[in-house]
Protein backbone atom coordinates (compact mmCIF):
# COMPACT_ATOMS: atom_id res chain seq x y z
CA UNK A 1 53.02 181.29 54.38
CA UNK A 2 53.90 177.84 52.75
CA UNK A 3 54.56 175.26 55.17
CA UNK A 4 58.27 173.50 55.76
CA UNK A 5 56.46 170.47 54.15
CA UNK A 6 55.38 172.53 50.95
CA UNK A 7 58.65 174.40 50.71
CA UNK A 8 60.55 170.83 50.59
CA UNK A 9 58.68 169.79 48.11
CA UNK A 10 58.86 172.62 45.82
CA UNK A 11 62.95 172.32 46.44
CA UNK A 12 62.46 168.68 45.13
CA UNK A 13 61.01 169.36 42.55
CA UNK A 14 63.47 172.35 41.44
CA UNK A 15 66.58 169.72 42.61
CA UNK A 16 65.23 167.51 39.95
CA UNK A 17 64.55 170.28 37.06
CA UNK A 18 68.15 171.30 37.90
CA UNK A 19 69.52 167.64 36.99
CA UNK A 20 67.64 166.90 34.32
CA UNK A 21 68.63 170.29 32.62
CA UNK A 22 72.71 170.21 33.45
CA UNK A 23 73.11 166.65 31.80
CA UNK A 24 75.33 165.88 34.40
CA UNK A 25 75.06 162.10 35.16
CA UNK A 26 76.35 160.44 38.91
CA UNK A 27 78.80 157.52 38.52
CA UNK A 28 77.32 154.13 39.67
CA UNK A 29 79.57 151.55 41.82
CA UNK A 30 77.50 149.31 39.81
CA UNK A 31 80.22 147.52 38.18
CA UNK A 32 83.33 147.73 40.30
CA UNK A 33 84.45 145.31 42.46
CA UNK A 34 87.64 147.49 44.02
CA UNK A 35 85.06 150.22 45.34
CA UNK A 36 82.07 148.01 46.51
CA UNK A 37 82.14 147.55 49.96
CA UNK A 38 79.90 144.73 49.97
CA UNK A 39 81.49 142.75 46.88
CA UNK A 40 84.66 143.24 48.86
CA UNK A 41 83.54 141.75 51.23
CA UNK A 42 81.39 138.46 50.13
CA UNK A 43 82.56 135.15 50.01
CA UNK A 44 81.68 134.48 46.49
CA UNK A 45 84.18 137.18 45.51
CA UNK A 46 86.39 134.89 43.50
CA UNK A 47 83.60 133.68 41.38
CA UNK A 48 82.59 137.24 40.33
CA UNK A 49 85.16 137.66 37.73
CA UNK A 50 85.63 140.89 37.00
CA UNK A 51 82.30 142.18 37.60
CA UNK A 52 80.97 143.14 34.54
CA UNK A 53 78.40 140.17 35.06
CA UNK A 54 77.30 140.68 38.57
CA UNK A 55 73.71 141.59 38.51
CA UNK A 56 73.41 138.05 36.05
CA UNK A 57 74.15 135.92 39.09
CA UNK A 58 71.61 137.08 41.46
CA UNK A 59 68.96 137.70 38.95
CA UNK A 60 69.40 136.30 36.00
CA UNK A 61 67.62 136.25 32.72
CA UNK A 62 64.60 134.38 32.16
CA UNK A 63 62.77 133.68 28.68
CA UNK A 64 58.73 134.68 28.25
CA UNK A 65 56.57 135.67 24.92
CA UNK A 66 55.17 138.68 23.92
CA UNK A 67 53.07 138.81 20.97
CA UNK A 68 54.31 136.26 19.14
CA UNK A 69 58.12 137.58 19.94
CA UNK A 70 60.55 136.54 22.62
CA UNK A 71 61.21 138.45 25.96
CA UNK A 72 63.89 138.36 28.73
CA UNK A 73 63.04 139.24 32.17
CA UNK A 74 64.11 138.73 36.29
CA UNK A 75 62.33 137.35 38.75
CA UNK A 76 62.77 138.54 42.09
CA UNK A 77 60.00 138.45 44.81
CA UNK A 78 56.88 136.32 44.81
CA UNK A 79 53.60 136.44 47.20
CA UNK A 80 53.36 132.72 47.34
CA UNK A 81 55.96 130.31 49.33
CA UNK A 82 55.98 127.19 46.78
CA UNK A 83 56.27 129.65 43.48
CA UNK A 84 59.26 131.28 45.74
CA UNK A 85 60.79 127.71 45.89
CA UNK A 86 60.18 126.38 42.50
CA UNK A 87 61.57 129.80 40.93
CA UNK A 88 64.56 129.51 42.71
CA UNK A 89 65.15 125.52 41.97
CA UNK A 90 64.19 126.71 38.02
CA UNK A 91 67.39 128.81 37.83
CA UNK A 92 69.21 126.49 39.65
CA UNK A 93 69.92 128.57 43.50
CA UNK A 94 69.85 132.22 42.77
CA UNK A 95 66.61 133.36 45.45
CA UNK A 96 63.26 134.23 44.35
CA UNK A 97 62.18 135.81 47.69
CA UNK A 98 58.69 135.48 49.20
CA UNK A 99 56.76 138.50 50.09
CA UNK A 100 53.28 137.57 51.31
CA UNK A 101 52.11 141.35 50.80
CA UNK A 102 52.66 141.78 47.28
CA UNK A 103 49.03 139.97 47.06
CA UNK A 104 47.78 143.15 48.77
CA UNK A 105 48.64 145.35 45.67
CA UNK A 106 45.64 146.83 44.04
CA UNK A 107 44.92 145.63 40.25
CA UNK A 108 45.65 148.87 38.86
CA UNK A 109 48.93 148.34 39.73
CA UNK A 110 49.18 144.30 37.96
CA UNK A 111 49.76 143.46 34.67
CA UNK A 112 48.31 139.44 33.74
CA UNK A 113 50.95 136.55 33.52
CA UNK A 114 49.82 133.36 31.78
CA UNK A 115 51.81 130.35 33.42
CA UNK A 116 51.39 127.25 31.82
CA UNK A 117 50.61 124.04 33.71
CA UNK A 118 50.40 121.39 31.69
CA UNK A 119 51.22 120.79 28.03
CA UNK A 120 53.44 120.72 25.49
CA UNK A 121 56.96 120.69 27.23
CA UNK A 122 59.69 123.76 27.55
CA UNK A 123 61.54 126.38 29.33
CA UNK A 124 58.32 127.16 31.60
CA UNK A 125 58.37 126.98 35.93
CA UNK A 126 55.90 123.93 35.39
CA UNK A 127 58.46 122.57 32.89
CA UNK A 128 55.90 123.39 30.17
CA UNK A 129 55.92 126.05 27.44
CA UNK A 130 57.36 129.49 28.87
CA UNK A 131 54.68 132.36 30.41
CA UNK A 132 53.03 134.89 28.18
CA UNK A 133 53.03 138.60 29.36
CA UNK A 134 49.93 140.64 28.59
CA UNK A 135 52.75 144.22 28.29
CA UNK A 136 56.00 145.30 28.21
CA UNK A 137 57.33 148.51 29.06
CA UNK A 138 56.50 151.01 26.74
CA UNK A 139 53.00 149.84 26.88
CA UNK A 140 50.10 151.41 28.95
CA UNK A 141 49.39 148.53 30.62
CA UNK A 142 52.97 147.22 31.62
CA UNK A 143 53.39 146.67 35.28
CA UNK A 144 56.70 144.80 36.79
CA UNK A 145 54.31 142.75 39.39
CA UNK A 146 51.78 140.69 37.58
CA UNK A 147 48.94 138.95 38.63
CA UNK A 148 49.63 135.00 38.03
CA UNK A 149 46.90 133.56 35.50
CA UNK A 150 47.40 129.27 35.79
CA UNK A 151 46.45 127.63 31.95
CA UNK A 152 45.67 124.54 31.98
CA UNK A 153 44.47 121.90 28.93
CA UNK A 154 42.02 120.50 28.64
CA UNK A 155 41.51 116.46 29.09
CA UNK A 156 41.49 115.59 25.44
CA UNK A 157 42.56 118.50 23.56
CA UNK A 158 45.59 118.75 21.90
CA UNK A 159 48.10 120.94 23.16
CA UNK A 160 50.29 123.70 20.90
CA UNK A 161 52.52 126.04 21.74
CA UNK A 162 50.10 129.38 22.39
CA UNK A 163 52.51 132.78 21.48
CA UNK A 164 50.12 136.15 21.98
CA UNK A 165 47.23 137.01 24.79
CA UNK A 166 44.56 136.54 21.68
CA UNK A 167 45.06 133.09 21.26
CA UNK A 168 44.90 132.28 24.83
CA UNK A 169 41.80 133.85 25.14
CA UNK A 170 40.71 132.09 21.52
CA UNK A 171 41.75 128.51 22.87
CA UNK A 172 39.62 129.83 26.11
CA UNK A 173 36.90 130.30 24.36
CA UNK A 174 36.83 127.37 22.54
CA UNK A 175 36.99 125.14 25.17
CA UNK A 176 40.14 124.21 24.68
CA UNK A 177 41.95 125.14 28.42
CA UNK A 178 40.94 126.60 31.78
CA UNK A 179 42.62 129.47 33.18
CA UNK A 180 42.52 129.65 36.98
CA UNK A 181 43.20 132.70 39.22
CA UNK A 182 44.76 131.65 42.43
CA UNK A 183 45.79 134.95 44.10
CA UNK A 184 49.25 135.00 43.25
CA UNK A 185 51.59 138.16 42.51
CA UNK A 186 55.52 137.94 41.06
CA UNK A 187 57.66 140.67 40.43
CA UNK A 188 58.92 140.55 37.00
CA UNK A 189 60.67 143.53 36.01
CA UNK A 190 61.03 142.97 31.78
CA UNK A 191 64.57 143.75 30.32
CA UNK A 192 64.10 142.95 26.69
CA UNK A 193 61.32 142.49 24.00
CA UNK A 194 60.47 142.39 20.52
CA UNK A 195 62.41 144.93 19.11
CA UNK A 196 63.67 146.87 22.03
CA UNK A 197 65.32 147.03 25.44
CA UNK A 198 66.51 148.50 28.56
CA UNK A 199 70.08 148.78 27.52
CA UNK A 200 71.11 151.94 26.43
CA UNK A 201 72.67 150.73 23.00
CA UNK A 202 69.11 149.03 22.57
CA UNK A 203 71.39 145.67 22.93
CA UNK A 204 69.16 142.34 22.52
CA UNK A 205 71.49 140.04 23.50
CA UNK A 206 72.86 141.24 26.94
CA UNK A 207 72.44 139.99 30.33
CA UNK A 208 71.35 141.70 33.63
CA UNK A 209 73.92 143.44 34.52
CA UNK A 210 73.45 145.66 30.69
CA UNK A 211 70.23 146.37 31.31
CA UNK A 212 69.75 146.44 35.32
CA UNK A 213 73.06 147.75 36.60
CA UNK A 214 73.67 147.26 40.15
CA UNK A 215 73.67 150.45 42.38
CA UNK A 216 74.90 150.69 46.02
CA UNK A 217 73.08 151.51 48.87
CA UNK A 218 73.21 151.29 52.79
CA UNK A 219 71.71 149.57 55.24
CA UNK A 220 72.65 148.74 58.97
CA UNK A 221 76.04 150.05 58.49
CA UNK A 222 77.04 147.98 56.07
CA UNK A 223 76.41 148.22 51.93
CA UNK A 224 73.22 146.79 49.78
CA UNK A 225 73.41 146.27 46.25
CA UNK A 226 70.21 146.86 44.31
CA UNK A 227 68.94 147.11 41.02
CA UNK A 228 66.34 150.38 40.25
CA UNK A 229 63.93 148.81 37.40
CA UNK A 230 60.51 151.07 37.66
CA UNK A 231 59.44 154.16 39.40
CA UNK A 232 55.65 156.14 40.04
CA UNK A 233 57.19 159.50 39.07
CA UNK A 234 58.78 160.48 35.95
CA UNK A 235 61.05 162.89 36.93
CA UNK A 236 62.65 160.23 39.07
CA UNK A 237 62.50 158.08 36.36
CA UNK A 238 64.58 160.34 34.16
CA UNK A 239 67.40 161.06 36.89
CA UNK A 240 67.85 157.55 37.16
CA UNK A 241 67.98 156.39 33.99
CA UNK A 242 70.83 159.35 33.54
CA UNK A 243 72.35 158.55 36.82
CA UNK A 244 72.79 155.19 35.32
CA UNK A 245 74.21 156.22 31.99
CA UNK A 246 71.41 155.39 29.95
CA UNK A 247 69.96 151.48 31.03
CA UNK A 248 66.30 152.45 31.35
CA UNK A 249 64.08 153.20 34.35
CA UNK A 250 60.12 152.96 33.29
CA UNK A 251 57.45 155.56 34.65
CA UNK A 252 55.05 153.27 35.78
CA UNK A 253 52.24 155.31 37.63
CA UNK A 254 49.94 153.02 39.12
CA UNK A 255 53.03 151.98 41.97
CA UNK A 256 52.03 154.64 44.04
CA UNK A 257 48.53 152.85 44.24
CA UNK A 258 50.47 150.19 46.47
CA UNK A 259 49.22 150.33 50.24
CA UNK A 260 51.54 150.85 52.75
CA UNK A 261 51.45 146.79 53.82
CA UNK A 262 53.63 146.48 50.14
CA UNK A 263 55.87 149.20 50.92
CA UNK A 264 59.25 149.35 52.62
CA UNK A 265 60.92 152.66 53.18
CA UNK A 266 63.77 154.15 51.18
CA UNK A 267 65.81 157.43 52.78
CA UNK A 268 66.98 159.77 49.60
CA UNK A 269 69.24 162.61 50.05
CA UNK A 270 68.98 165.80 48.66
CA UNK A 271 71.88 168.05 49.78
CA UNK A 272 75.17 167.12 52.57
CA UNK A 273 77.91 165.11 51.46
CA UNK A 274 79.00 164.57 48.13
CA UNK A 275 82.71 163.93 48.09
CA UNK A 276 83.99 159.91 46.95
CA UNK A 277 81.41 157.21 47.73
CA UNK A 278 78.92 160.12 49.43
CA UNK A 279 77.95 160.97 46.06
CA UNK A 280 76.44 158.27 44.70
CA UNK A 281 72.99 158.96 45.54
CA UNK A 282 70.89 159.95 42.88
CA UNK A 283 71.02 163.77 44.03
CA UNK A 284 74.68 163.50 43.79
CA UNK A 285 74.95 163.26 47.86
CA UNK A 286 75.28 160.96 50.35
CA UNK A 287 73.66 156.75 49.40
CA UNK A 288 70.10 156.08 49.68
CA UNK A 289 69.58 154.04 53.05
CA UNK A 290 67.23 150.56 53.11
CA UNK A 291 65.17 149.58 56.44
CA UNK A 292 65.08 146.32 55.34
CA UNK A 293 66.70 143.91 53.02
CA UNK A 294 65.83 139.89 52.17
CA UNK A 295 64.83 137.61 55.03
CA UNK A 296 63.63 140.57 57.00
CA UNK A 297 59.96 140.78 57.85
CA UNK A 298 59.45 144.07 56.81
CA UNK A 299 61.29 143.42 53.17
CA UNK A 300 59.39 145.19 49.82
CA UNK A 301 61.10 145.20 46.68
CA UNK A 302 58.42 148.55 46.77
CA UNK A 303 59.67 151.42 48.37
CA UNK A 304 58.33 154.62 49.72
CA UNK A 305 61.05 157.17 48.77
CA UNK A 306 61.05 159.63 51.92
CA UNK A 307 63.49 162.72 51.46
CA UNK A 308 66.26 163.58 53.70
CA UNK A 309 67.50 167.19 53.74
CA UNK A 310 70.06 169.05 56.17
CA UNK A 311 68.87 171.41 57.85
CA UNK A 312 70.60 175.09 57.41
CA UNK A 313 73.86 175.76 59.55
CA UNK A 314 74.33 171.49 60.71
CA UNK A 315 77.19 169.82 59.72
CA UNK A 316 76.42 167.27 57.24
CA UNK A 317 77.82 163.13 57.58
CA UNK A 318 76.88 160.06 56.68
CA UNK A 319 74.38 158.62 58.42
CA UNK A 320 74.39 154.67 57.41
CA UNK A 321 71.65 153.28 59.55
CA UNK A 322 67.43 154.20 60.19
CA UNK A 323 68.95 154.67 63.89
CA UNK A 324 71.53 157.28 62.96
CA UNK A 325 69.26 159.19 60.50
CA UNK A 326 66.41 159.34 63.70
CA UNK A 327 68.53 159.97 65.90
CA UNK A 328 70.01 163.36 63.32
CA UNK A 329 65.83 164.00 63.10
CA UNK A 330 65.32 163.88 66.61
CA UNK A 331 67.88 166.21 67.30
CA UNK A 332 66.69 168.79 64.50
CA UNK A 333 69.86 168.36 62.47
CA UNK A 334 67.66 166.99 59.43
CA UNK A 335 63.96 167.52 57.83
CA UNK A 336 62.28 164.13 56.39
CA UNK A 337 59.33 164.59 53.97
CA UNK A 338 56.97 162.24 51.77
CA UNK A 339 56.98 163.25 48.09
CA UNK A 340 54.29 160.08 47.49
CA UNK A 341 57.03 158.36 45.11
CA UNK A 342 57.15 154.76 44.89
CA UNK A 343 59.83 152.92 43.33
CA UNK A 344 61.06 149.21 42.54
CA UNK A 345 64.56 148.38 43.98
CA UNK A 346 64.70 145.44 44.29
CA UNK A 347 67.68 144.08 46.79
CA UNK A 348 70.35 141.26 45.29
CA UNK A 349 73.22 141.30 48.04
CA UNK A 350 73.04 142.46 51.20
CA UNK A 351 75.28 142.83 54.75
CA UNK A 352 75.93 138.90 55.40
CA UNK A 353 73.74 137.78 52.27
CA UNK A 354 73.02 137.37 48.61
CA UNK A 355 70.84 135.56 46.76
């Protein structure tokens, strides 16, 4: 006989076939400021307009190159305390946050980030000529977290503006600059690039909130908003993407190489409430629930998704806390299981707290 672990996991994976078959998409509270709990809620209410622009104010668009072309991308966690500073004084206050474990990822899961650190001046953190990326999504090789390569010129050469991963590696080998590898790791989701994006109308010319819709979420009680860029399984990545109405979520496999010192934990629901704001998670039941948001210790913009199911003949509720969702384990009124999918929510506002 299967186990309860087996037979949970078979139901996920039917839940999902299900989804992706009906069509039926799950209205985000992205956008609206009347049903967000948290928006309702923050100080900076009055300066959110009327929240189509949202996501742009706590992570907002940053220029790179790609082959020769023009990206747009976020920034939102770091591994290194000055690049979490100087990212954050680059754009001017939104937070770049540091987490010192993202250096722990393994390099299957990095792509390579050329920073610039000295010259020809521009747009870059170093006030020099903006990064390079090695990928984008859509690529093999894009990652969102990328391994931070520092080029530097050499005394006597004279600098140009370098636009593709060749001719960094020509002026290399020429003598012409020194690229150093000093340990650090940045998340980077990409939202636009030569000739396509996340949006769902392929728009180029966007911002954030087009391409990396917020999504609510719970945590302590209270409400997180987060925005779902990457995931390790592509069934997941489908249902979000059509949860969303059509901004894209990348399969990116190599997440679920991350150890568990990059992970955080992220509660998904798979049957129980679905009436109102209770069906907003991406099952179409009850929020996802955080164990951690930004300034806590234990803070990963990489999650381990574990799965949350009623058990037959309880009474589902909402559970808005780790505690309460224990607590409904402990007393045998739920099953939790661990599908091995990773994802990349990163967390923008927060109980108390935004960036």
């Amino acid at each position: 006989m299967k186990s309860r672990i087996e037979i949970l996991v078979c139901m996920f994976v039917l839940l999902l076939i299900v989804v992706a078959c009906s069509g039926a998409t799950v209205e985000p509270t992205a956008v609206s400021t009347e049903t967000s709990e948290a928006m309702e809620n923050m100080d900076s209410m009055s300066d959110m307009g009327d929240g189509e622009h949202v996501a742009e104010q706590f992570a907002p668009l940053v220029g790179g190159i790609y082959e020769d072309g023009s990206l747009s991308f976020i920034h939102t966690e770091t591994s290194d305390e000055g690049v979490a500073t100087m990212l954050t004084e680059m754009m001017g206050g939104p937070e770049v946050v540091l987490v010192p474990e993202l250096a722990d990822l393994p390099s299957s899961a990095l792509a390579d980030l050329y920073v610039f650190t000295n010259g020809l001046e521009g747009m870059g953190p170093f006030g020099f000529q903006q990064d390079i990326f090695d990928s984008v999504p859509g690529d093999d090789g894009y990652r969102p977290f990328q391994n931070v390569l520092l080029v530097e010129w050499n005394e006597g050469q004279t600098a140009r503006e370098l636009r593709t991963v060749t001719q960094v590696q020509e002026a290399e080998a020429n003598g012409e600059i020194m690229i150093n590898e000093p340990g650090i790791v940045v998340n980077f989701p990409v939202m636009v690039w030569p000739d396509g994006s996340r949006a769902a109308d392929g728009a180029m010319d966007g911002n954030t909130q087009q391409y990396a819709p917020l999504v609510s979420g719970l945590y302590e009680d209270g409400e997180v908003l987060f925005v779902h860029t990457e995931t390790s399984d592509p069934d997941v990545t489908t249902m979000l993407t059509e949860m969303m109405g059509g901004p894209q979520v990348f399969l990116v496999p190599q997440l679920a190489d991350a150890p568990p010192s990059a992970l955080a934990t992220l509660y998904v629901f798979t049957n129980g409430l679905s009436d109102g704001l209770d069906g907003y998670g991406p099952f179409g039941f009850q929020r996802d629930i955080f164990d951690s948001v930004p300034g806590d210790a234990a803070y990963r913009p990489l999650r381990n998704v574990l799965l949350v199911e009623w058990n037959e003949g309880e009474t589902a509720r909402e559970l808005r806390s780790v505690a309460e969702l224990e607590e409904a384990e402990t007393n045998g009124e739920v099953m939790i299981s661990e599908p091995g999918i990773v994802v990349n929510f990163p967390v923008l506002l927060w109980p108390g707290g935004s960036r």
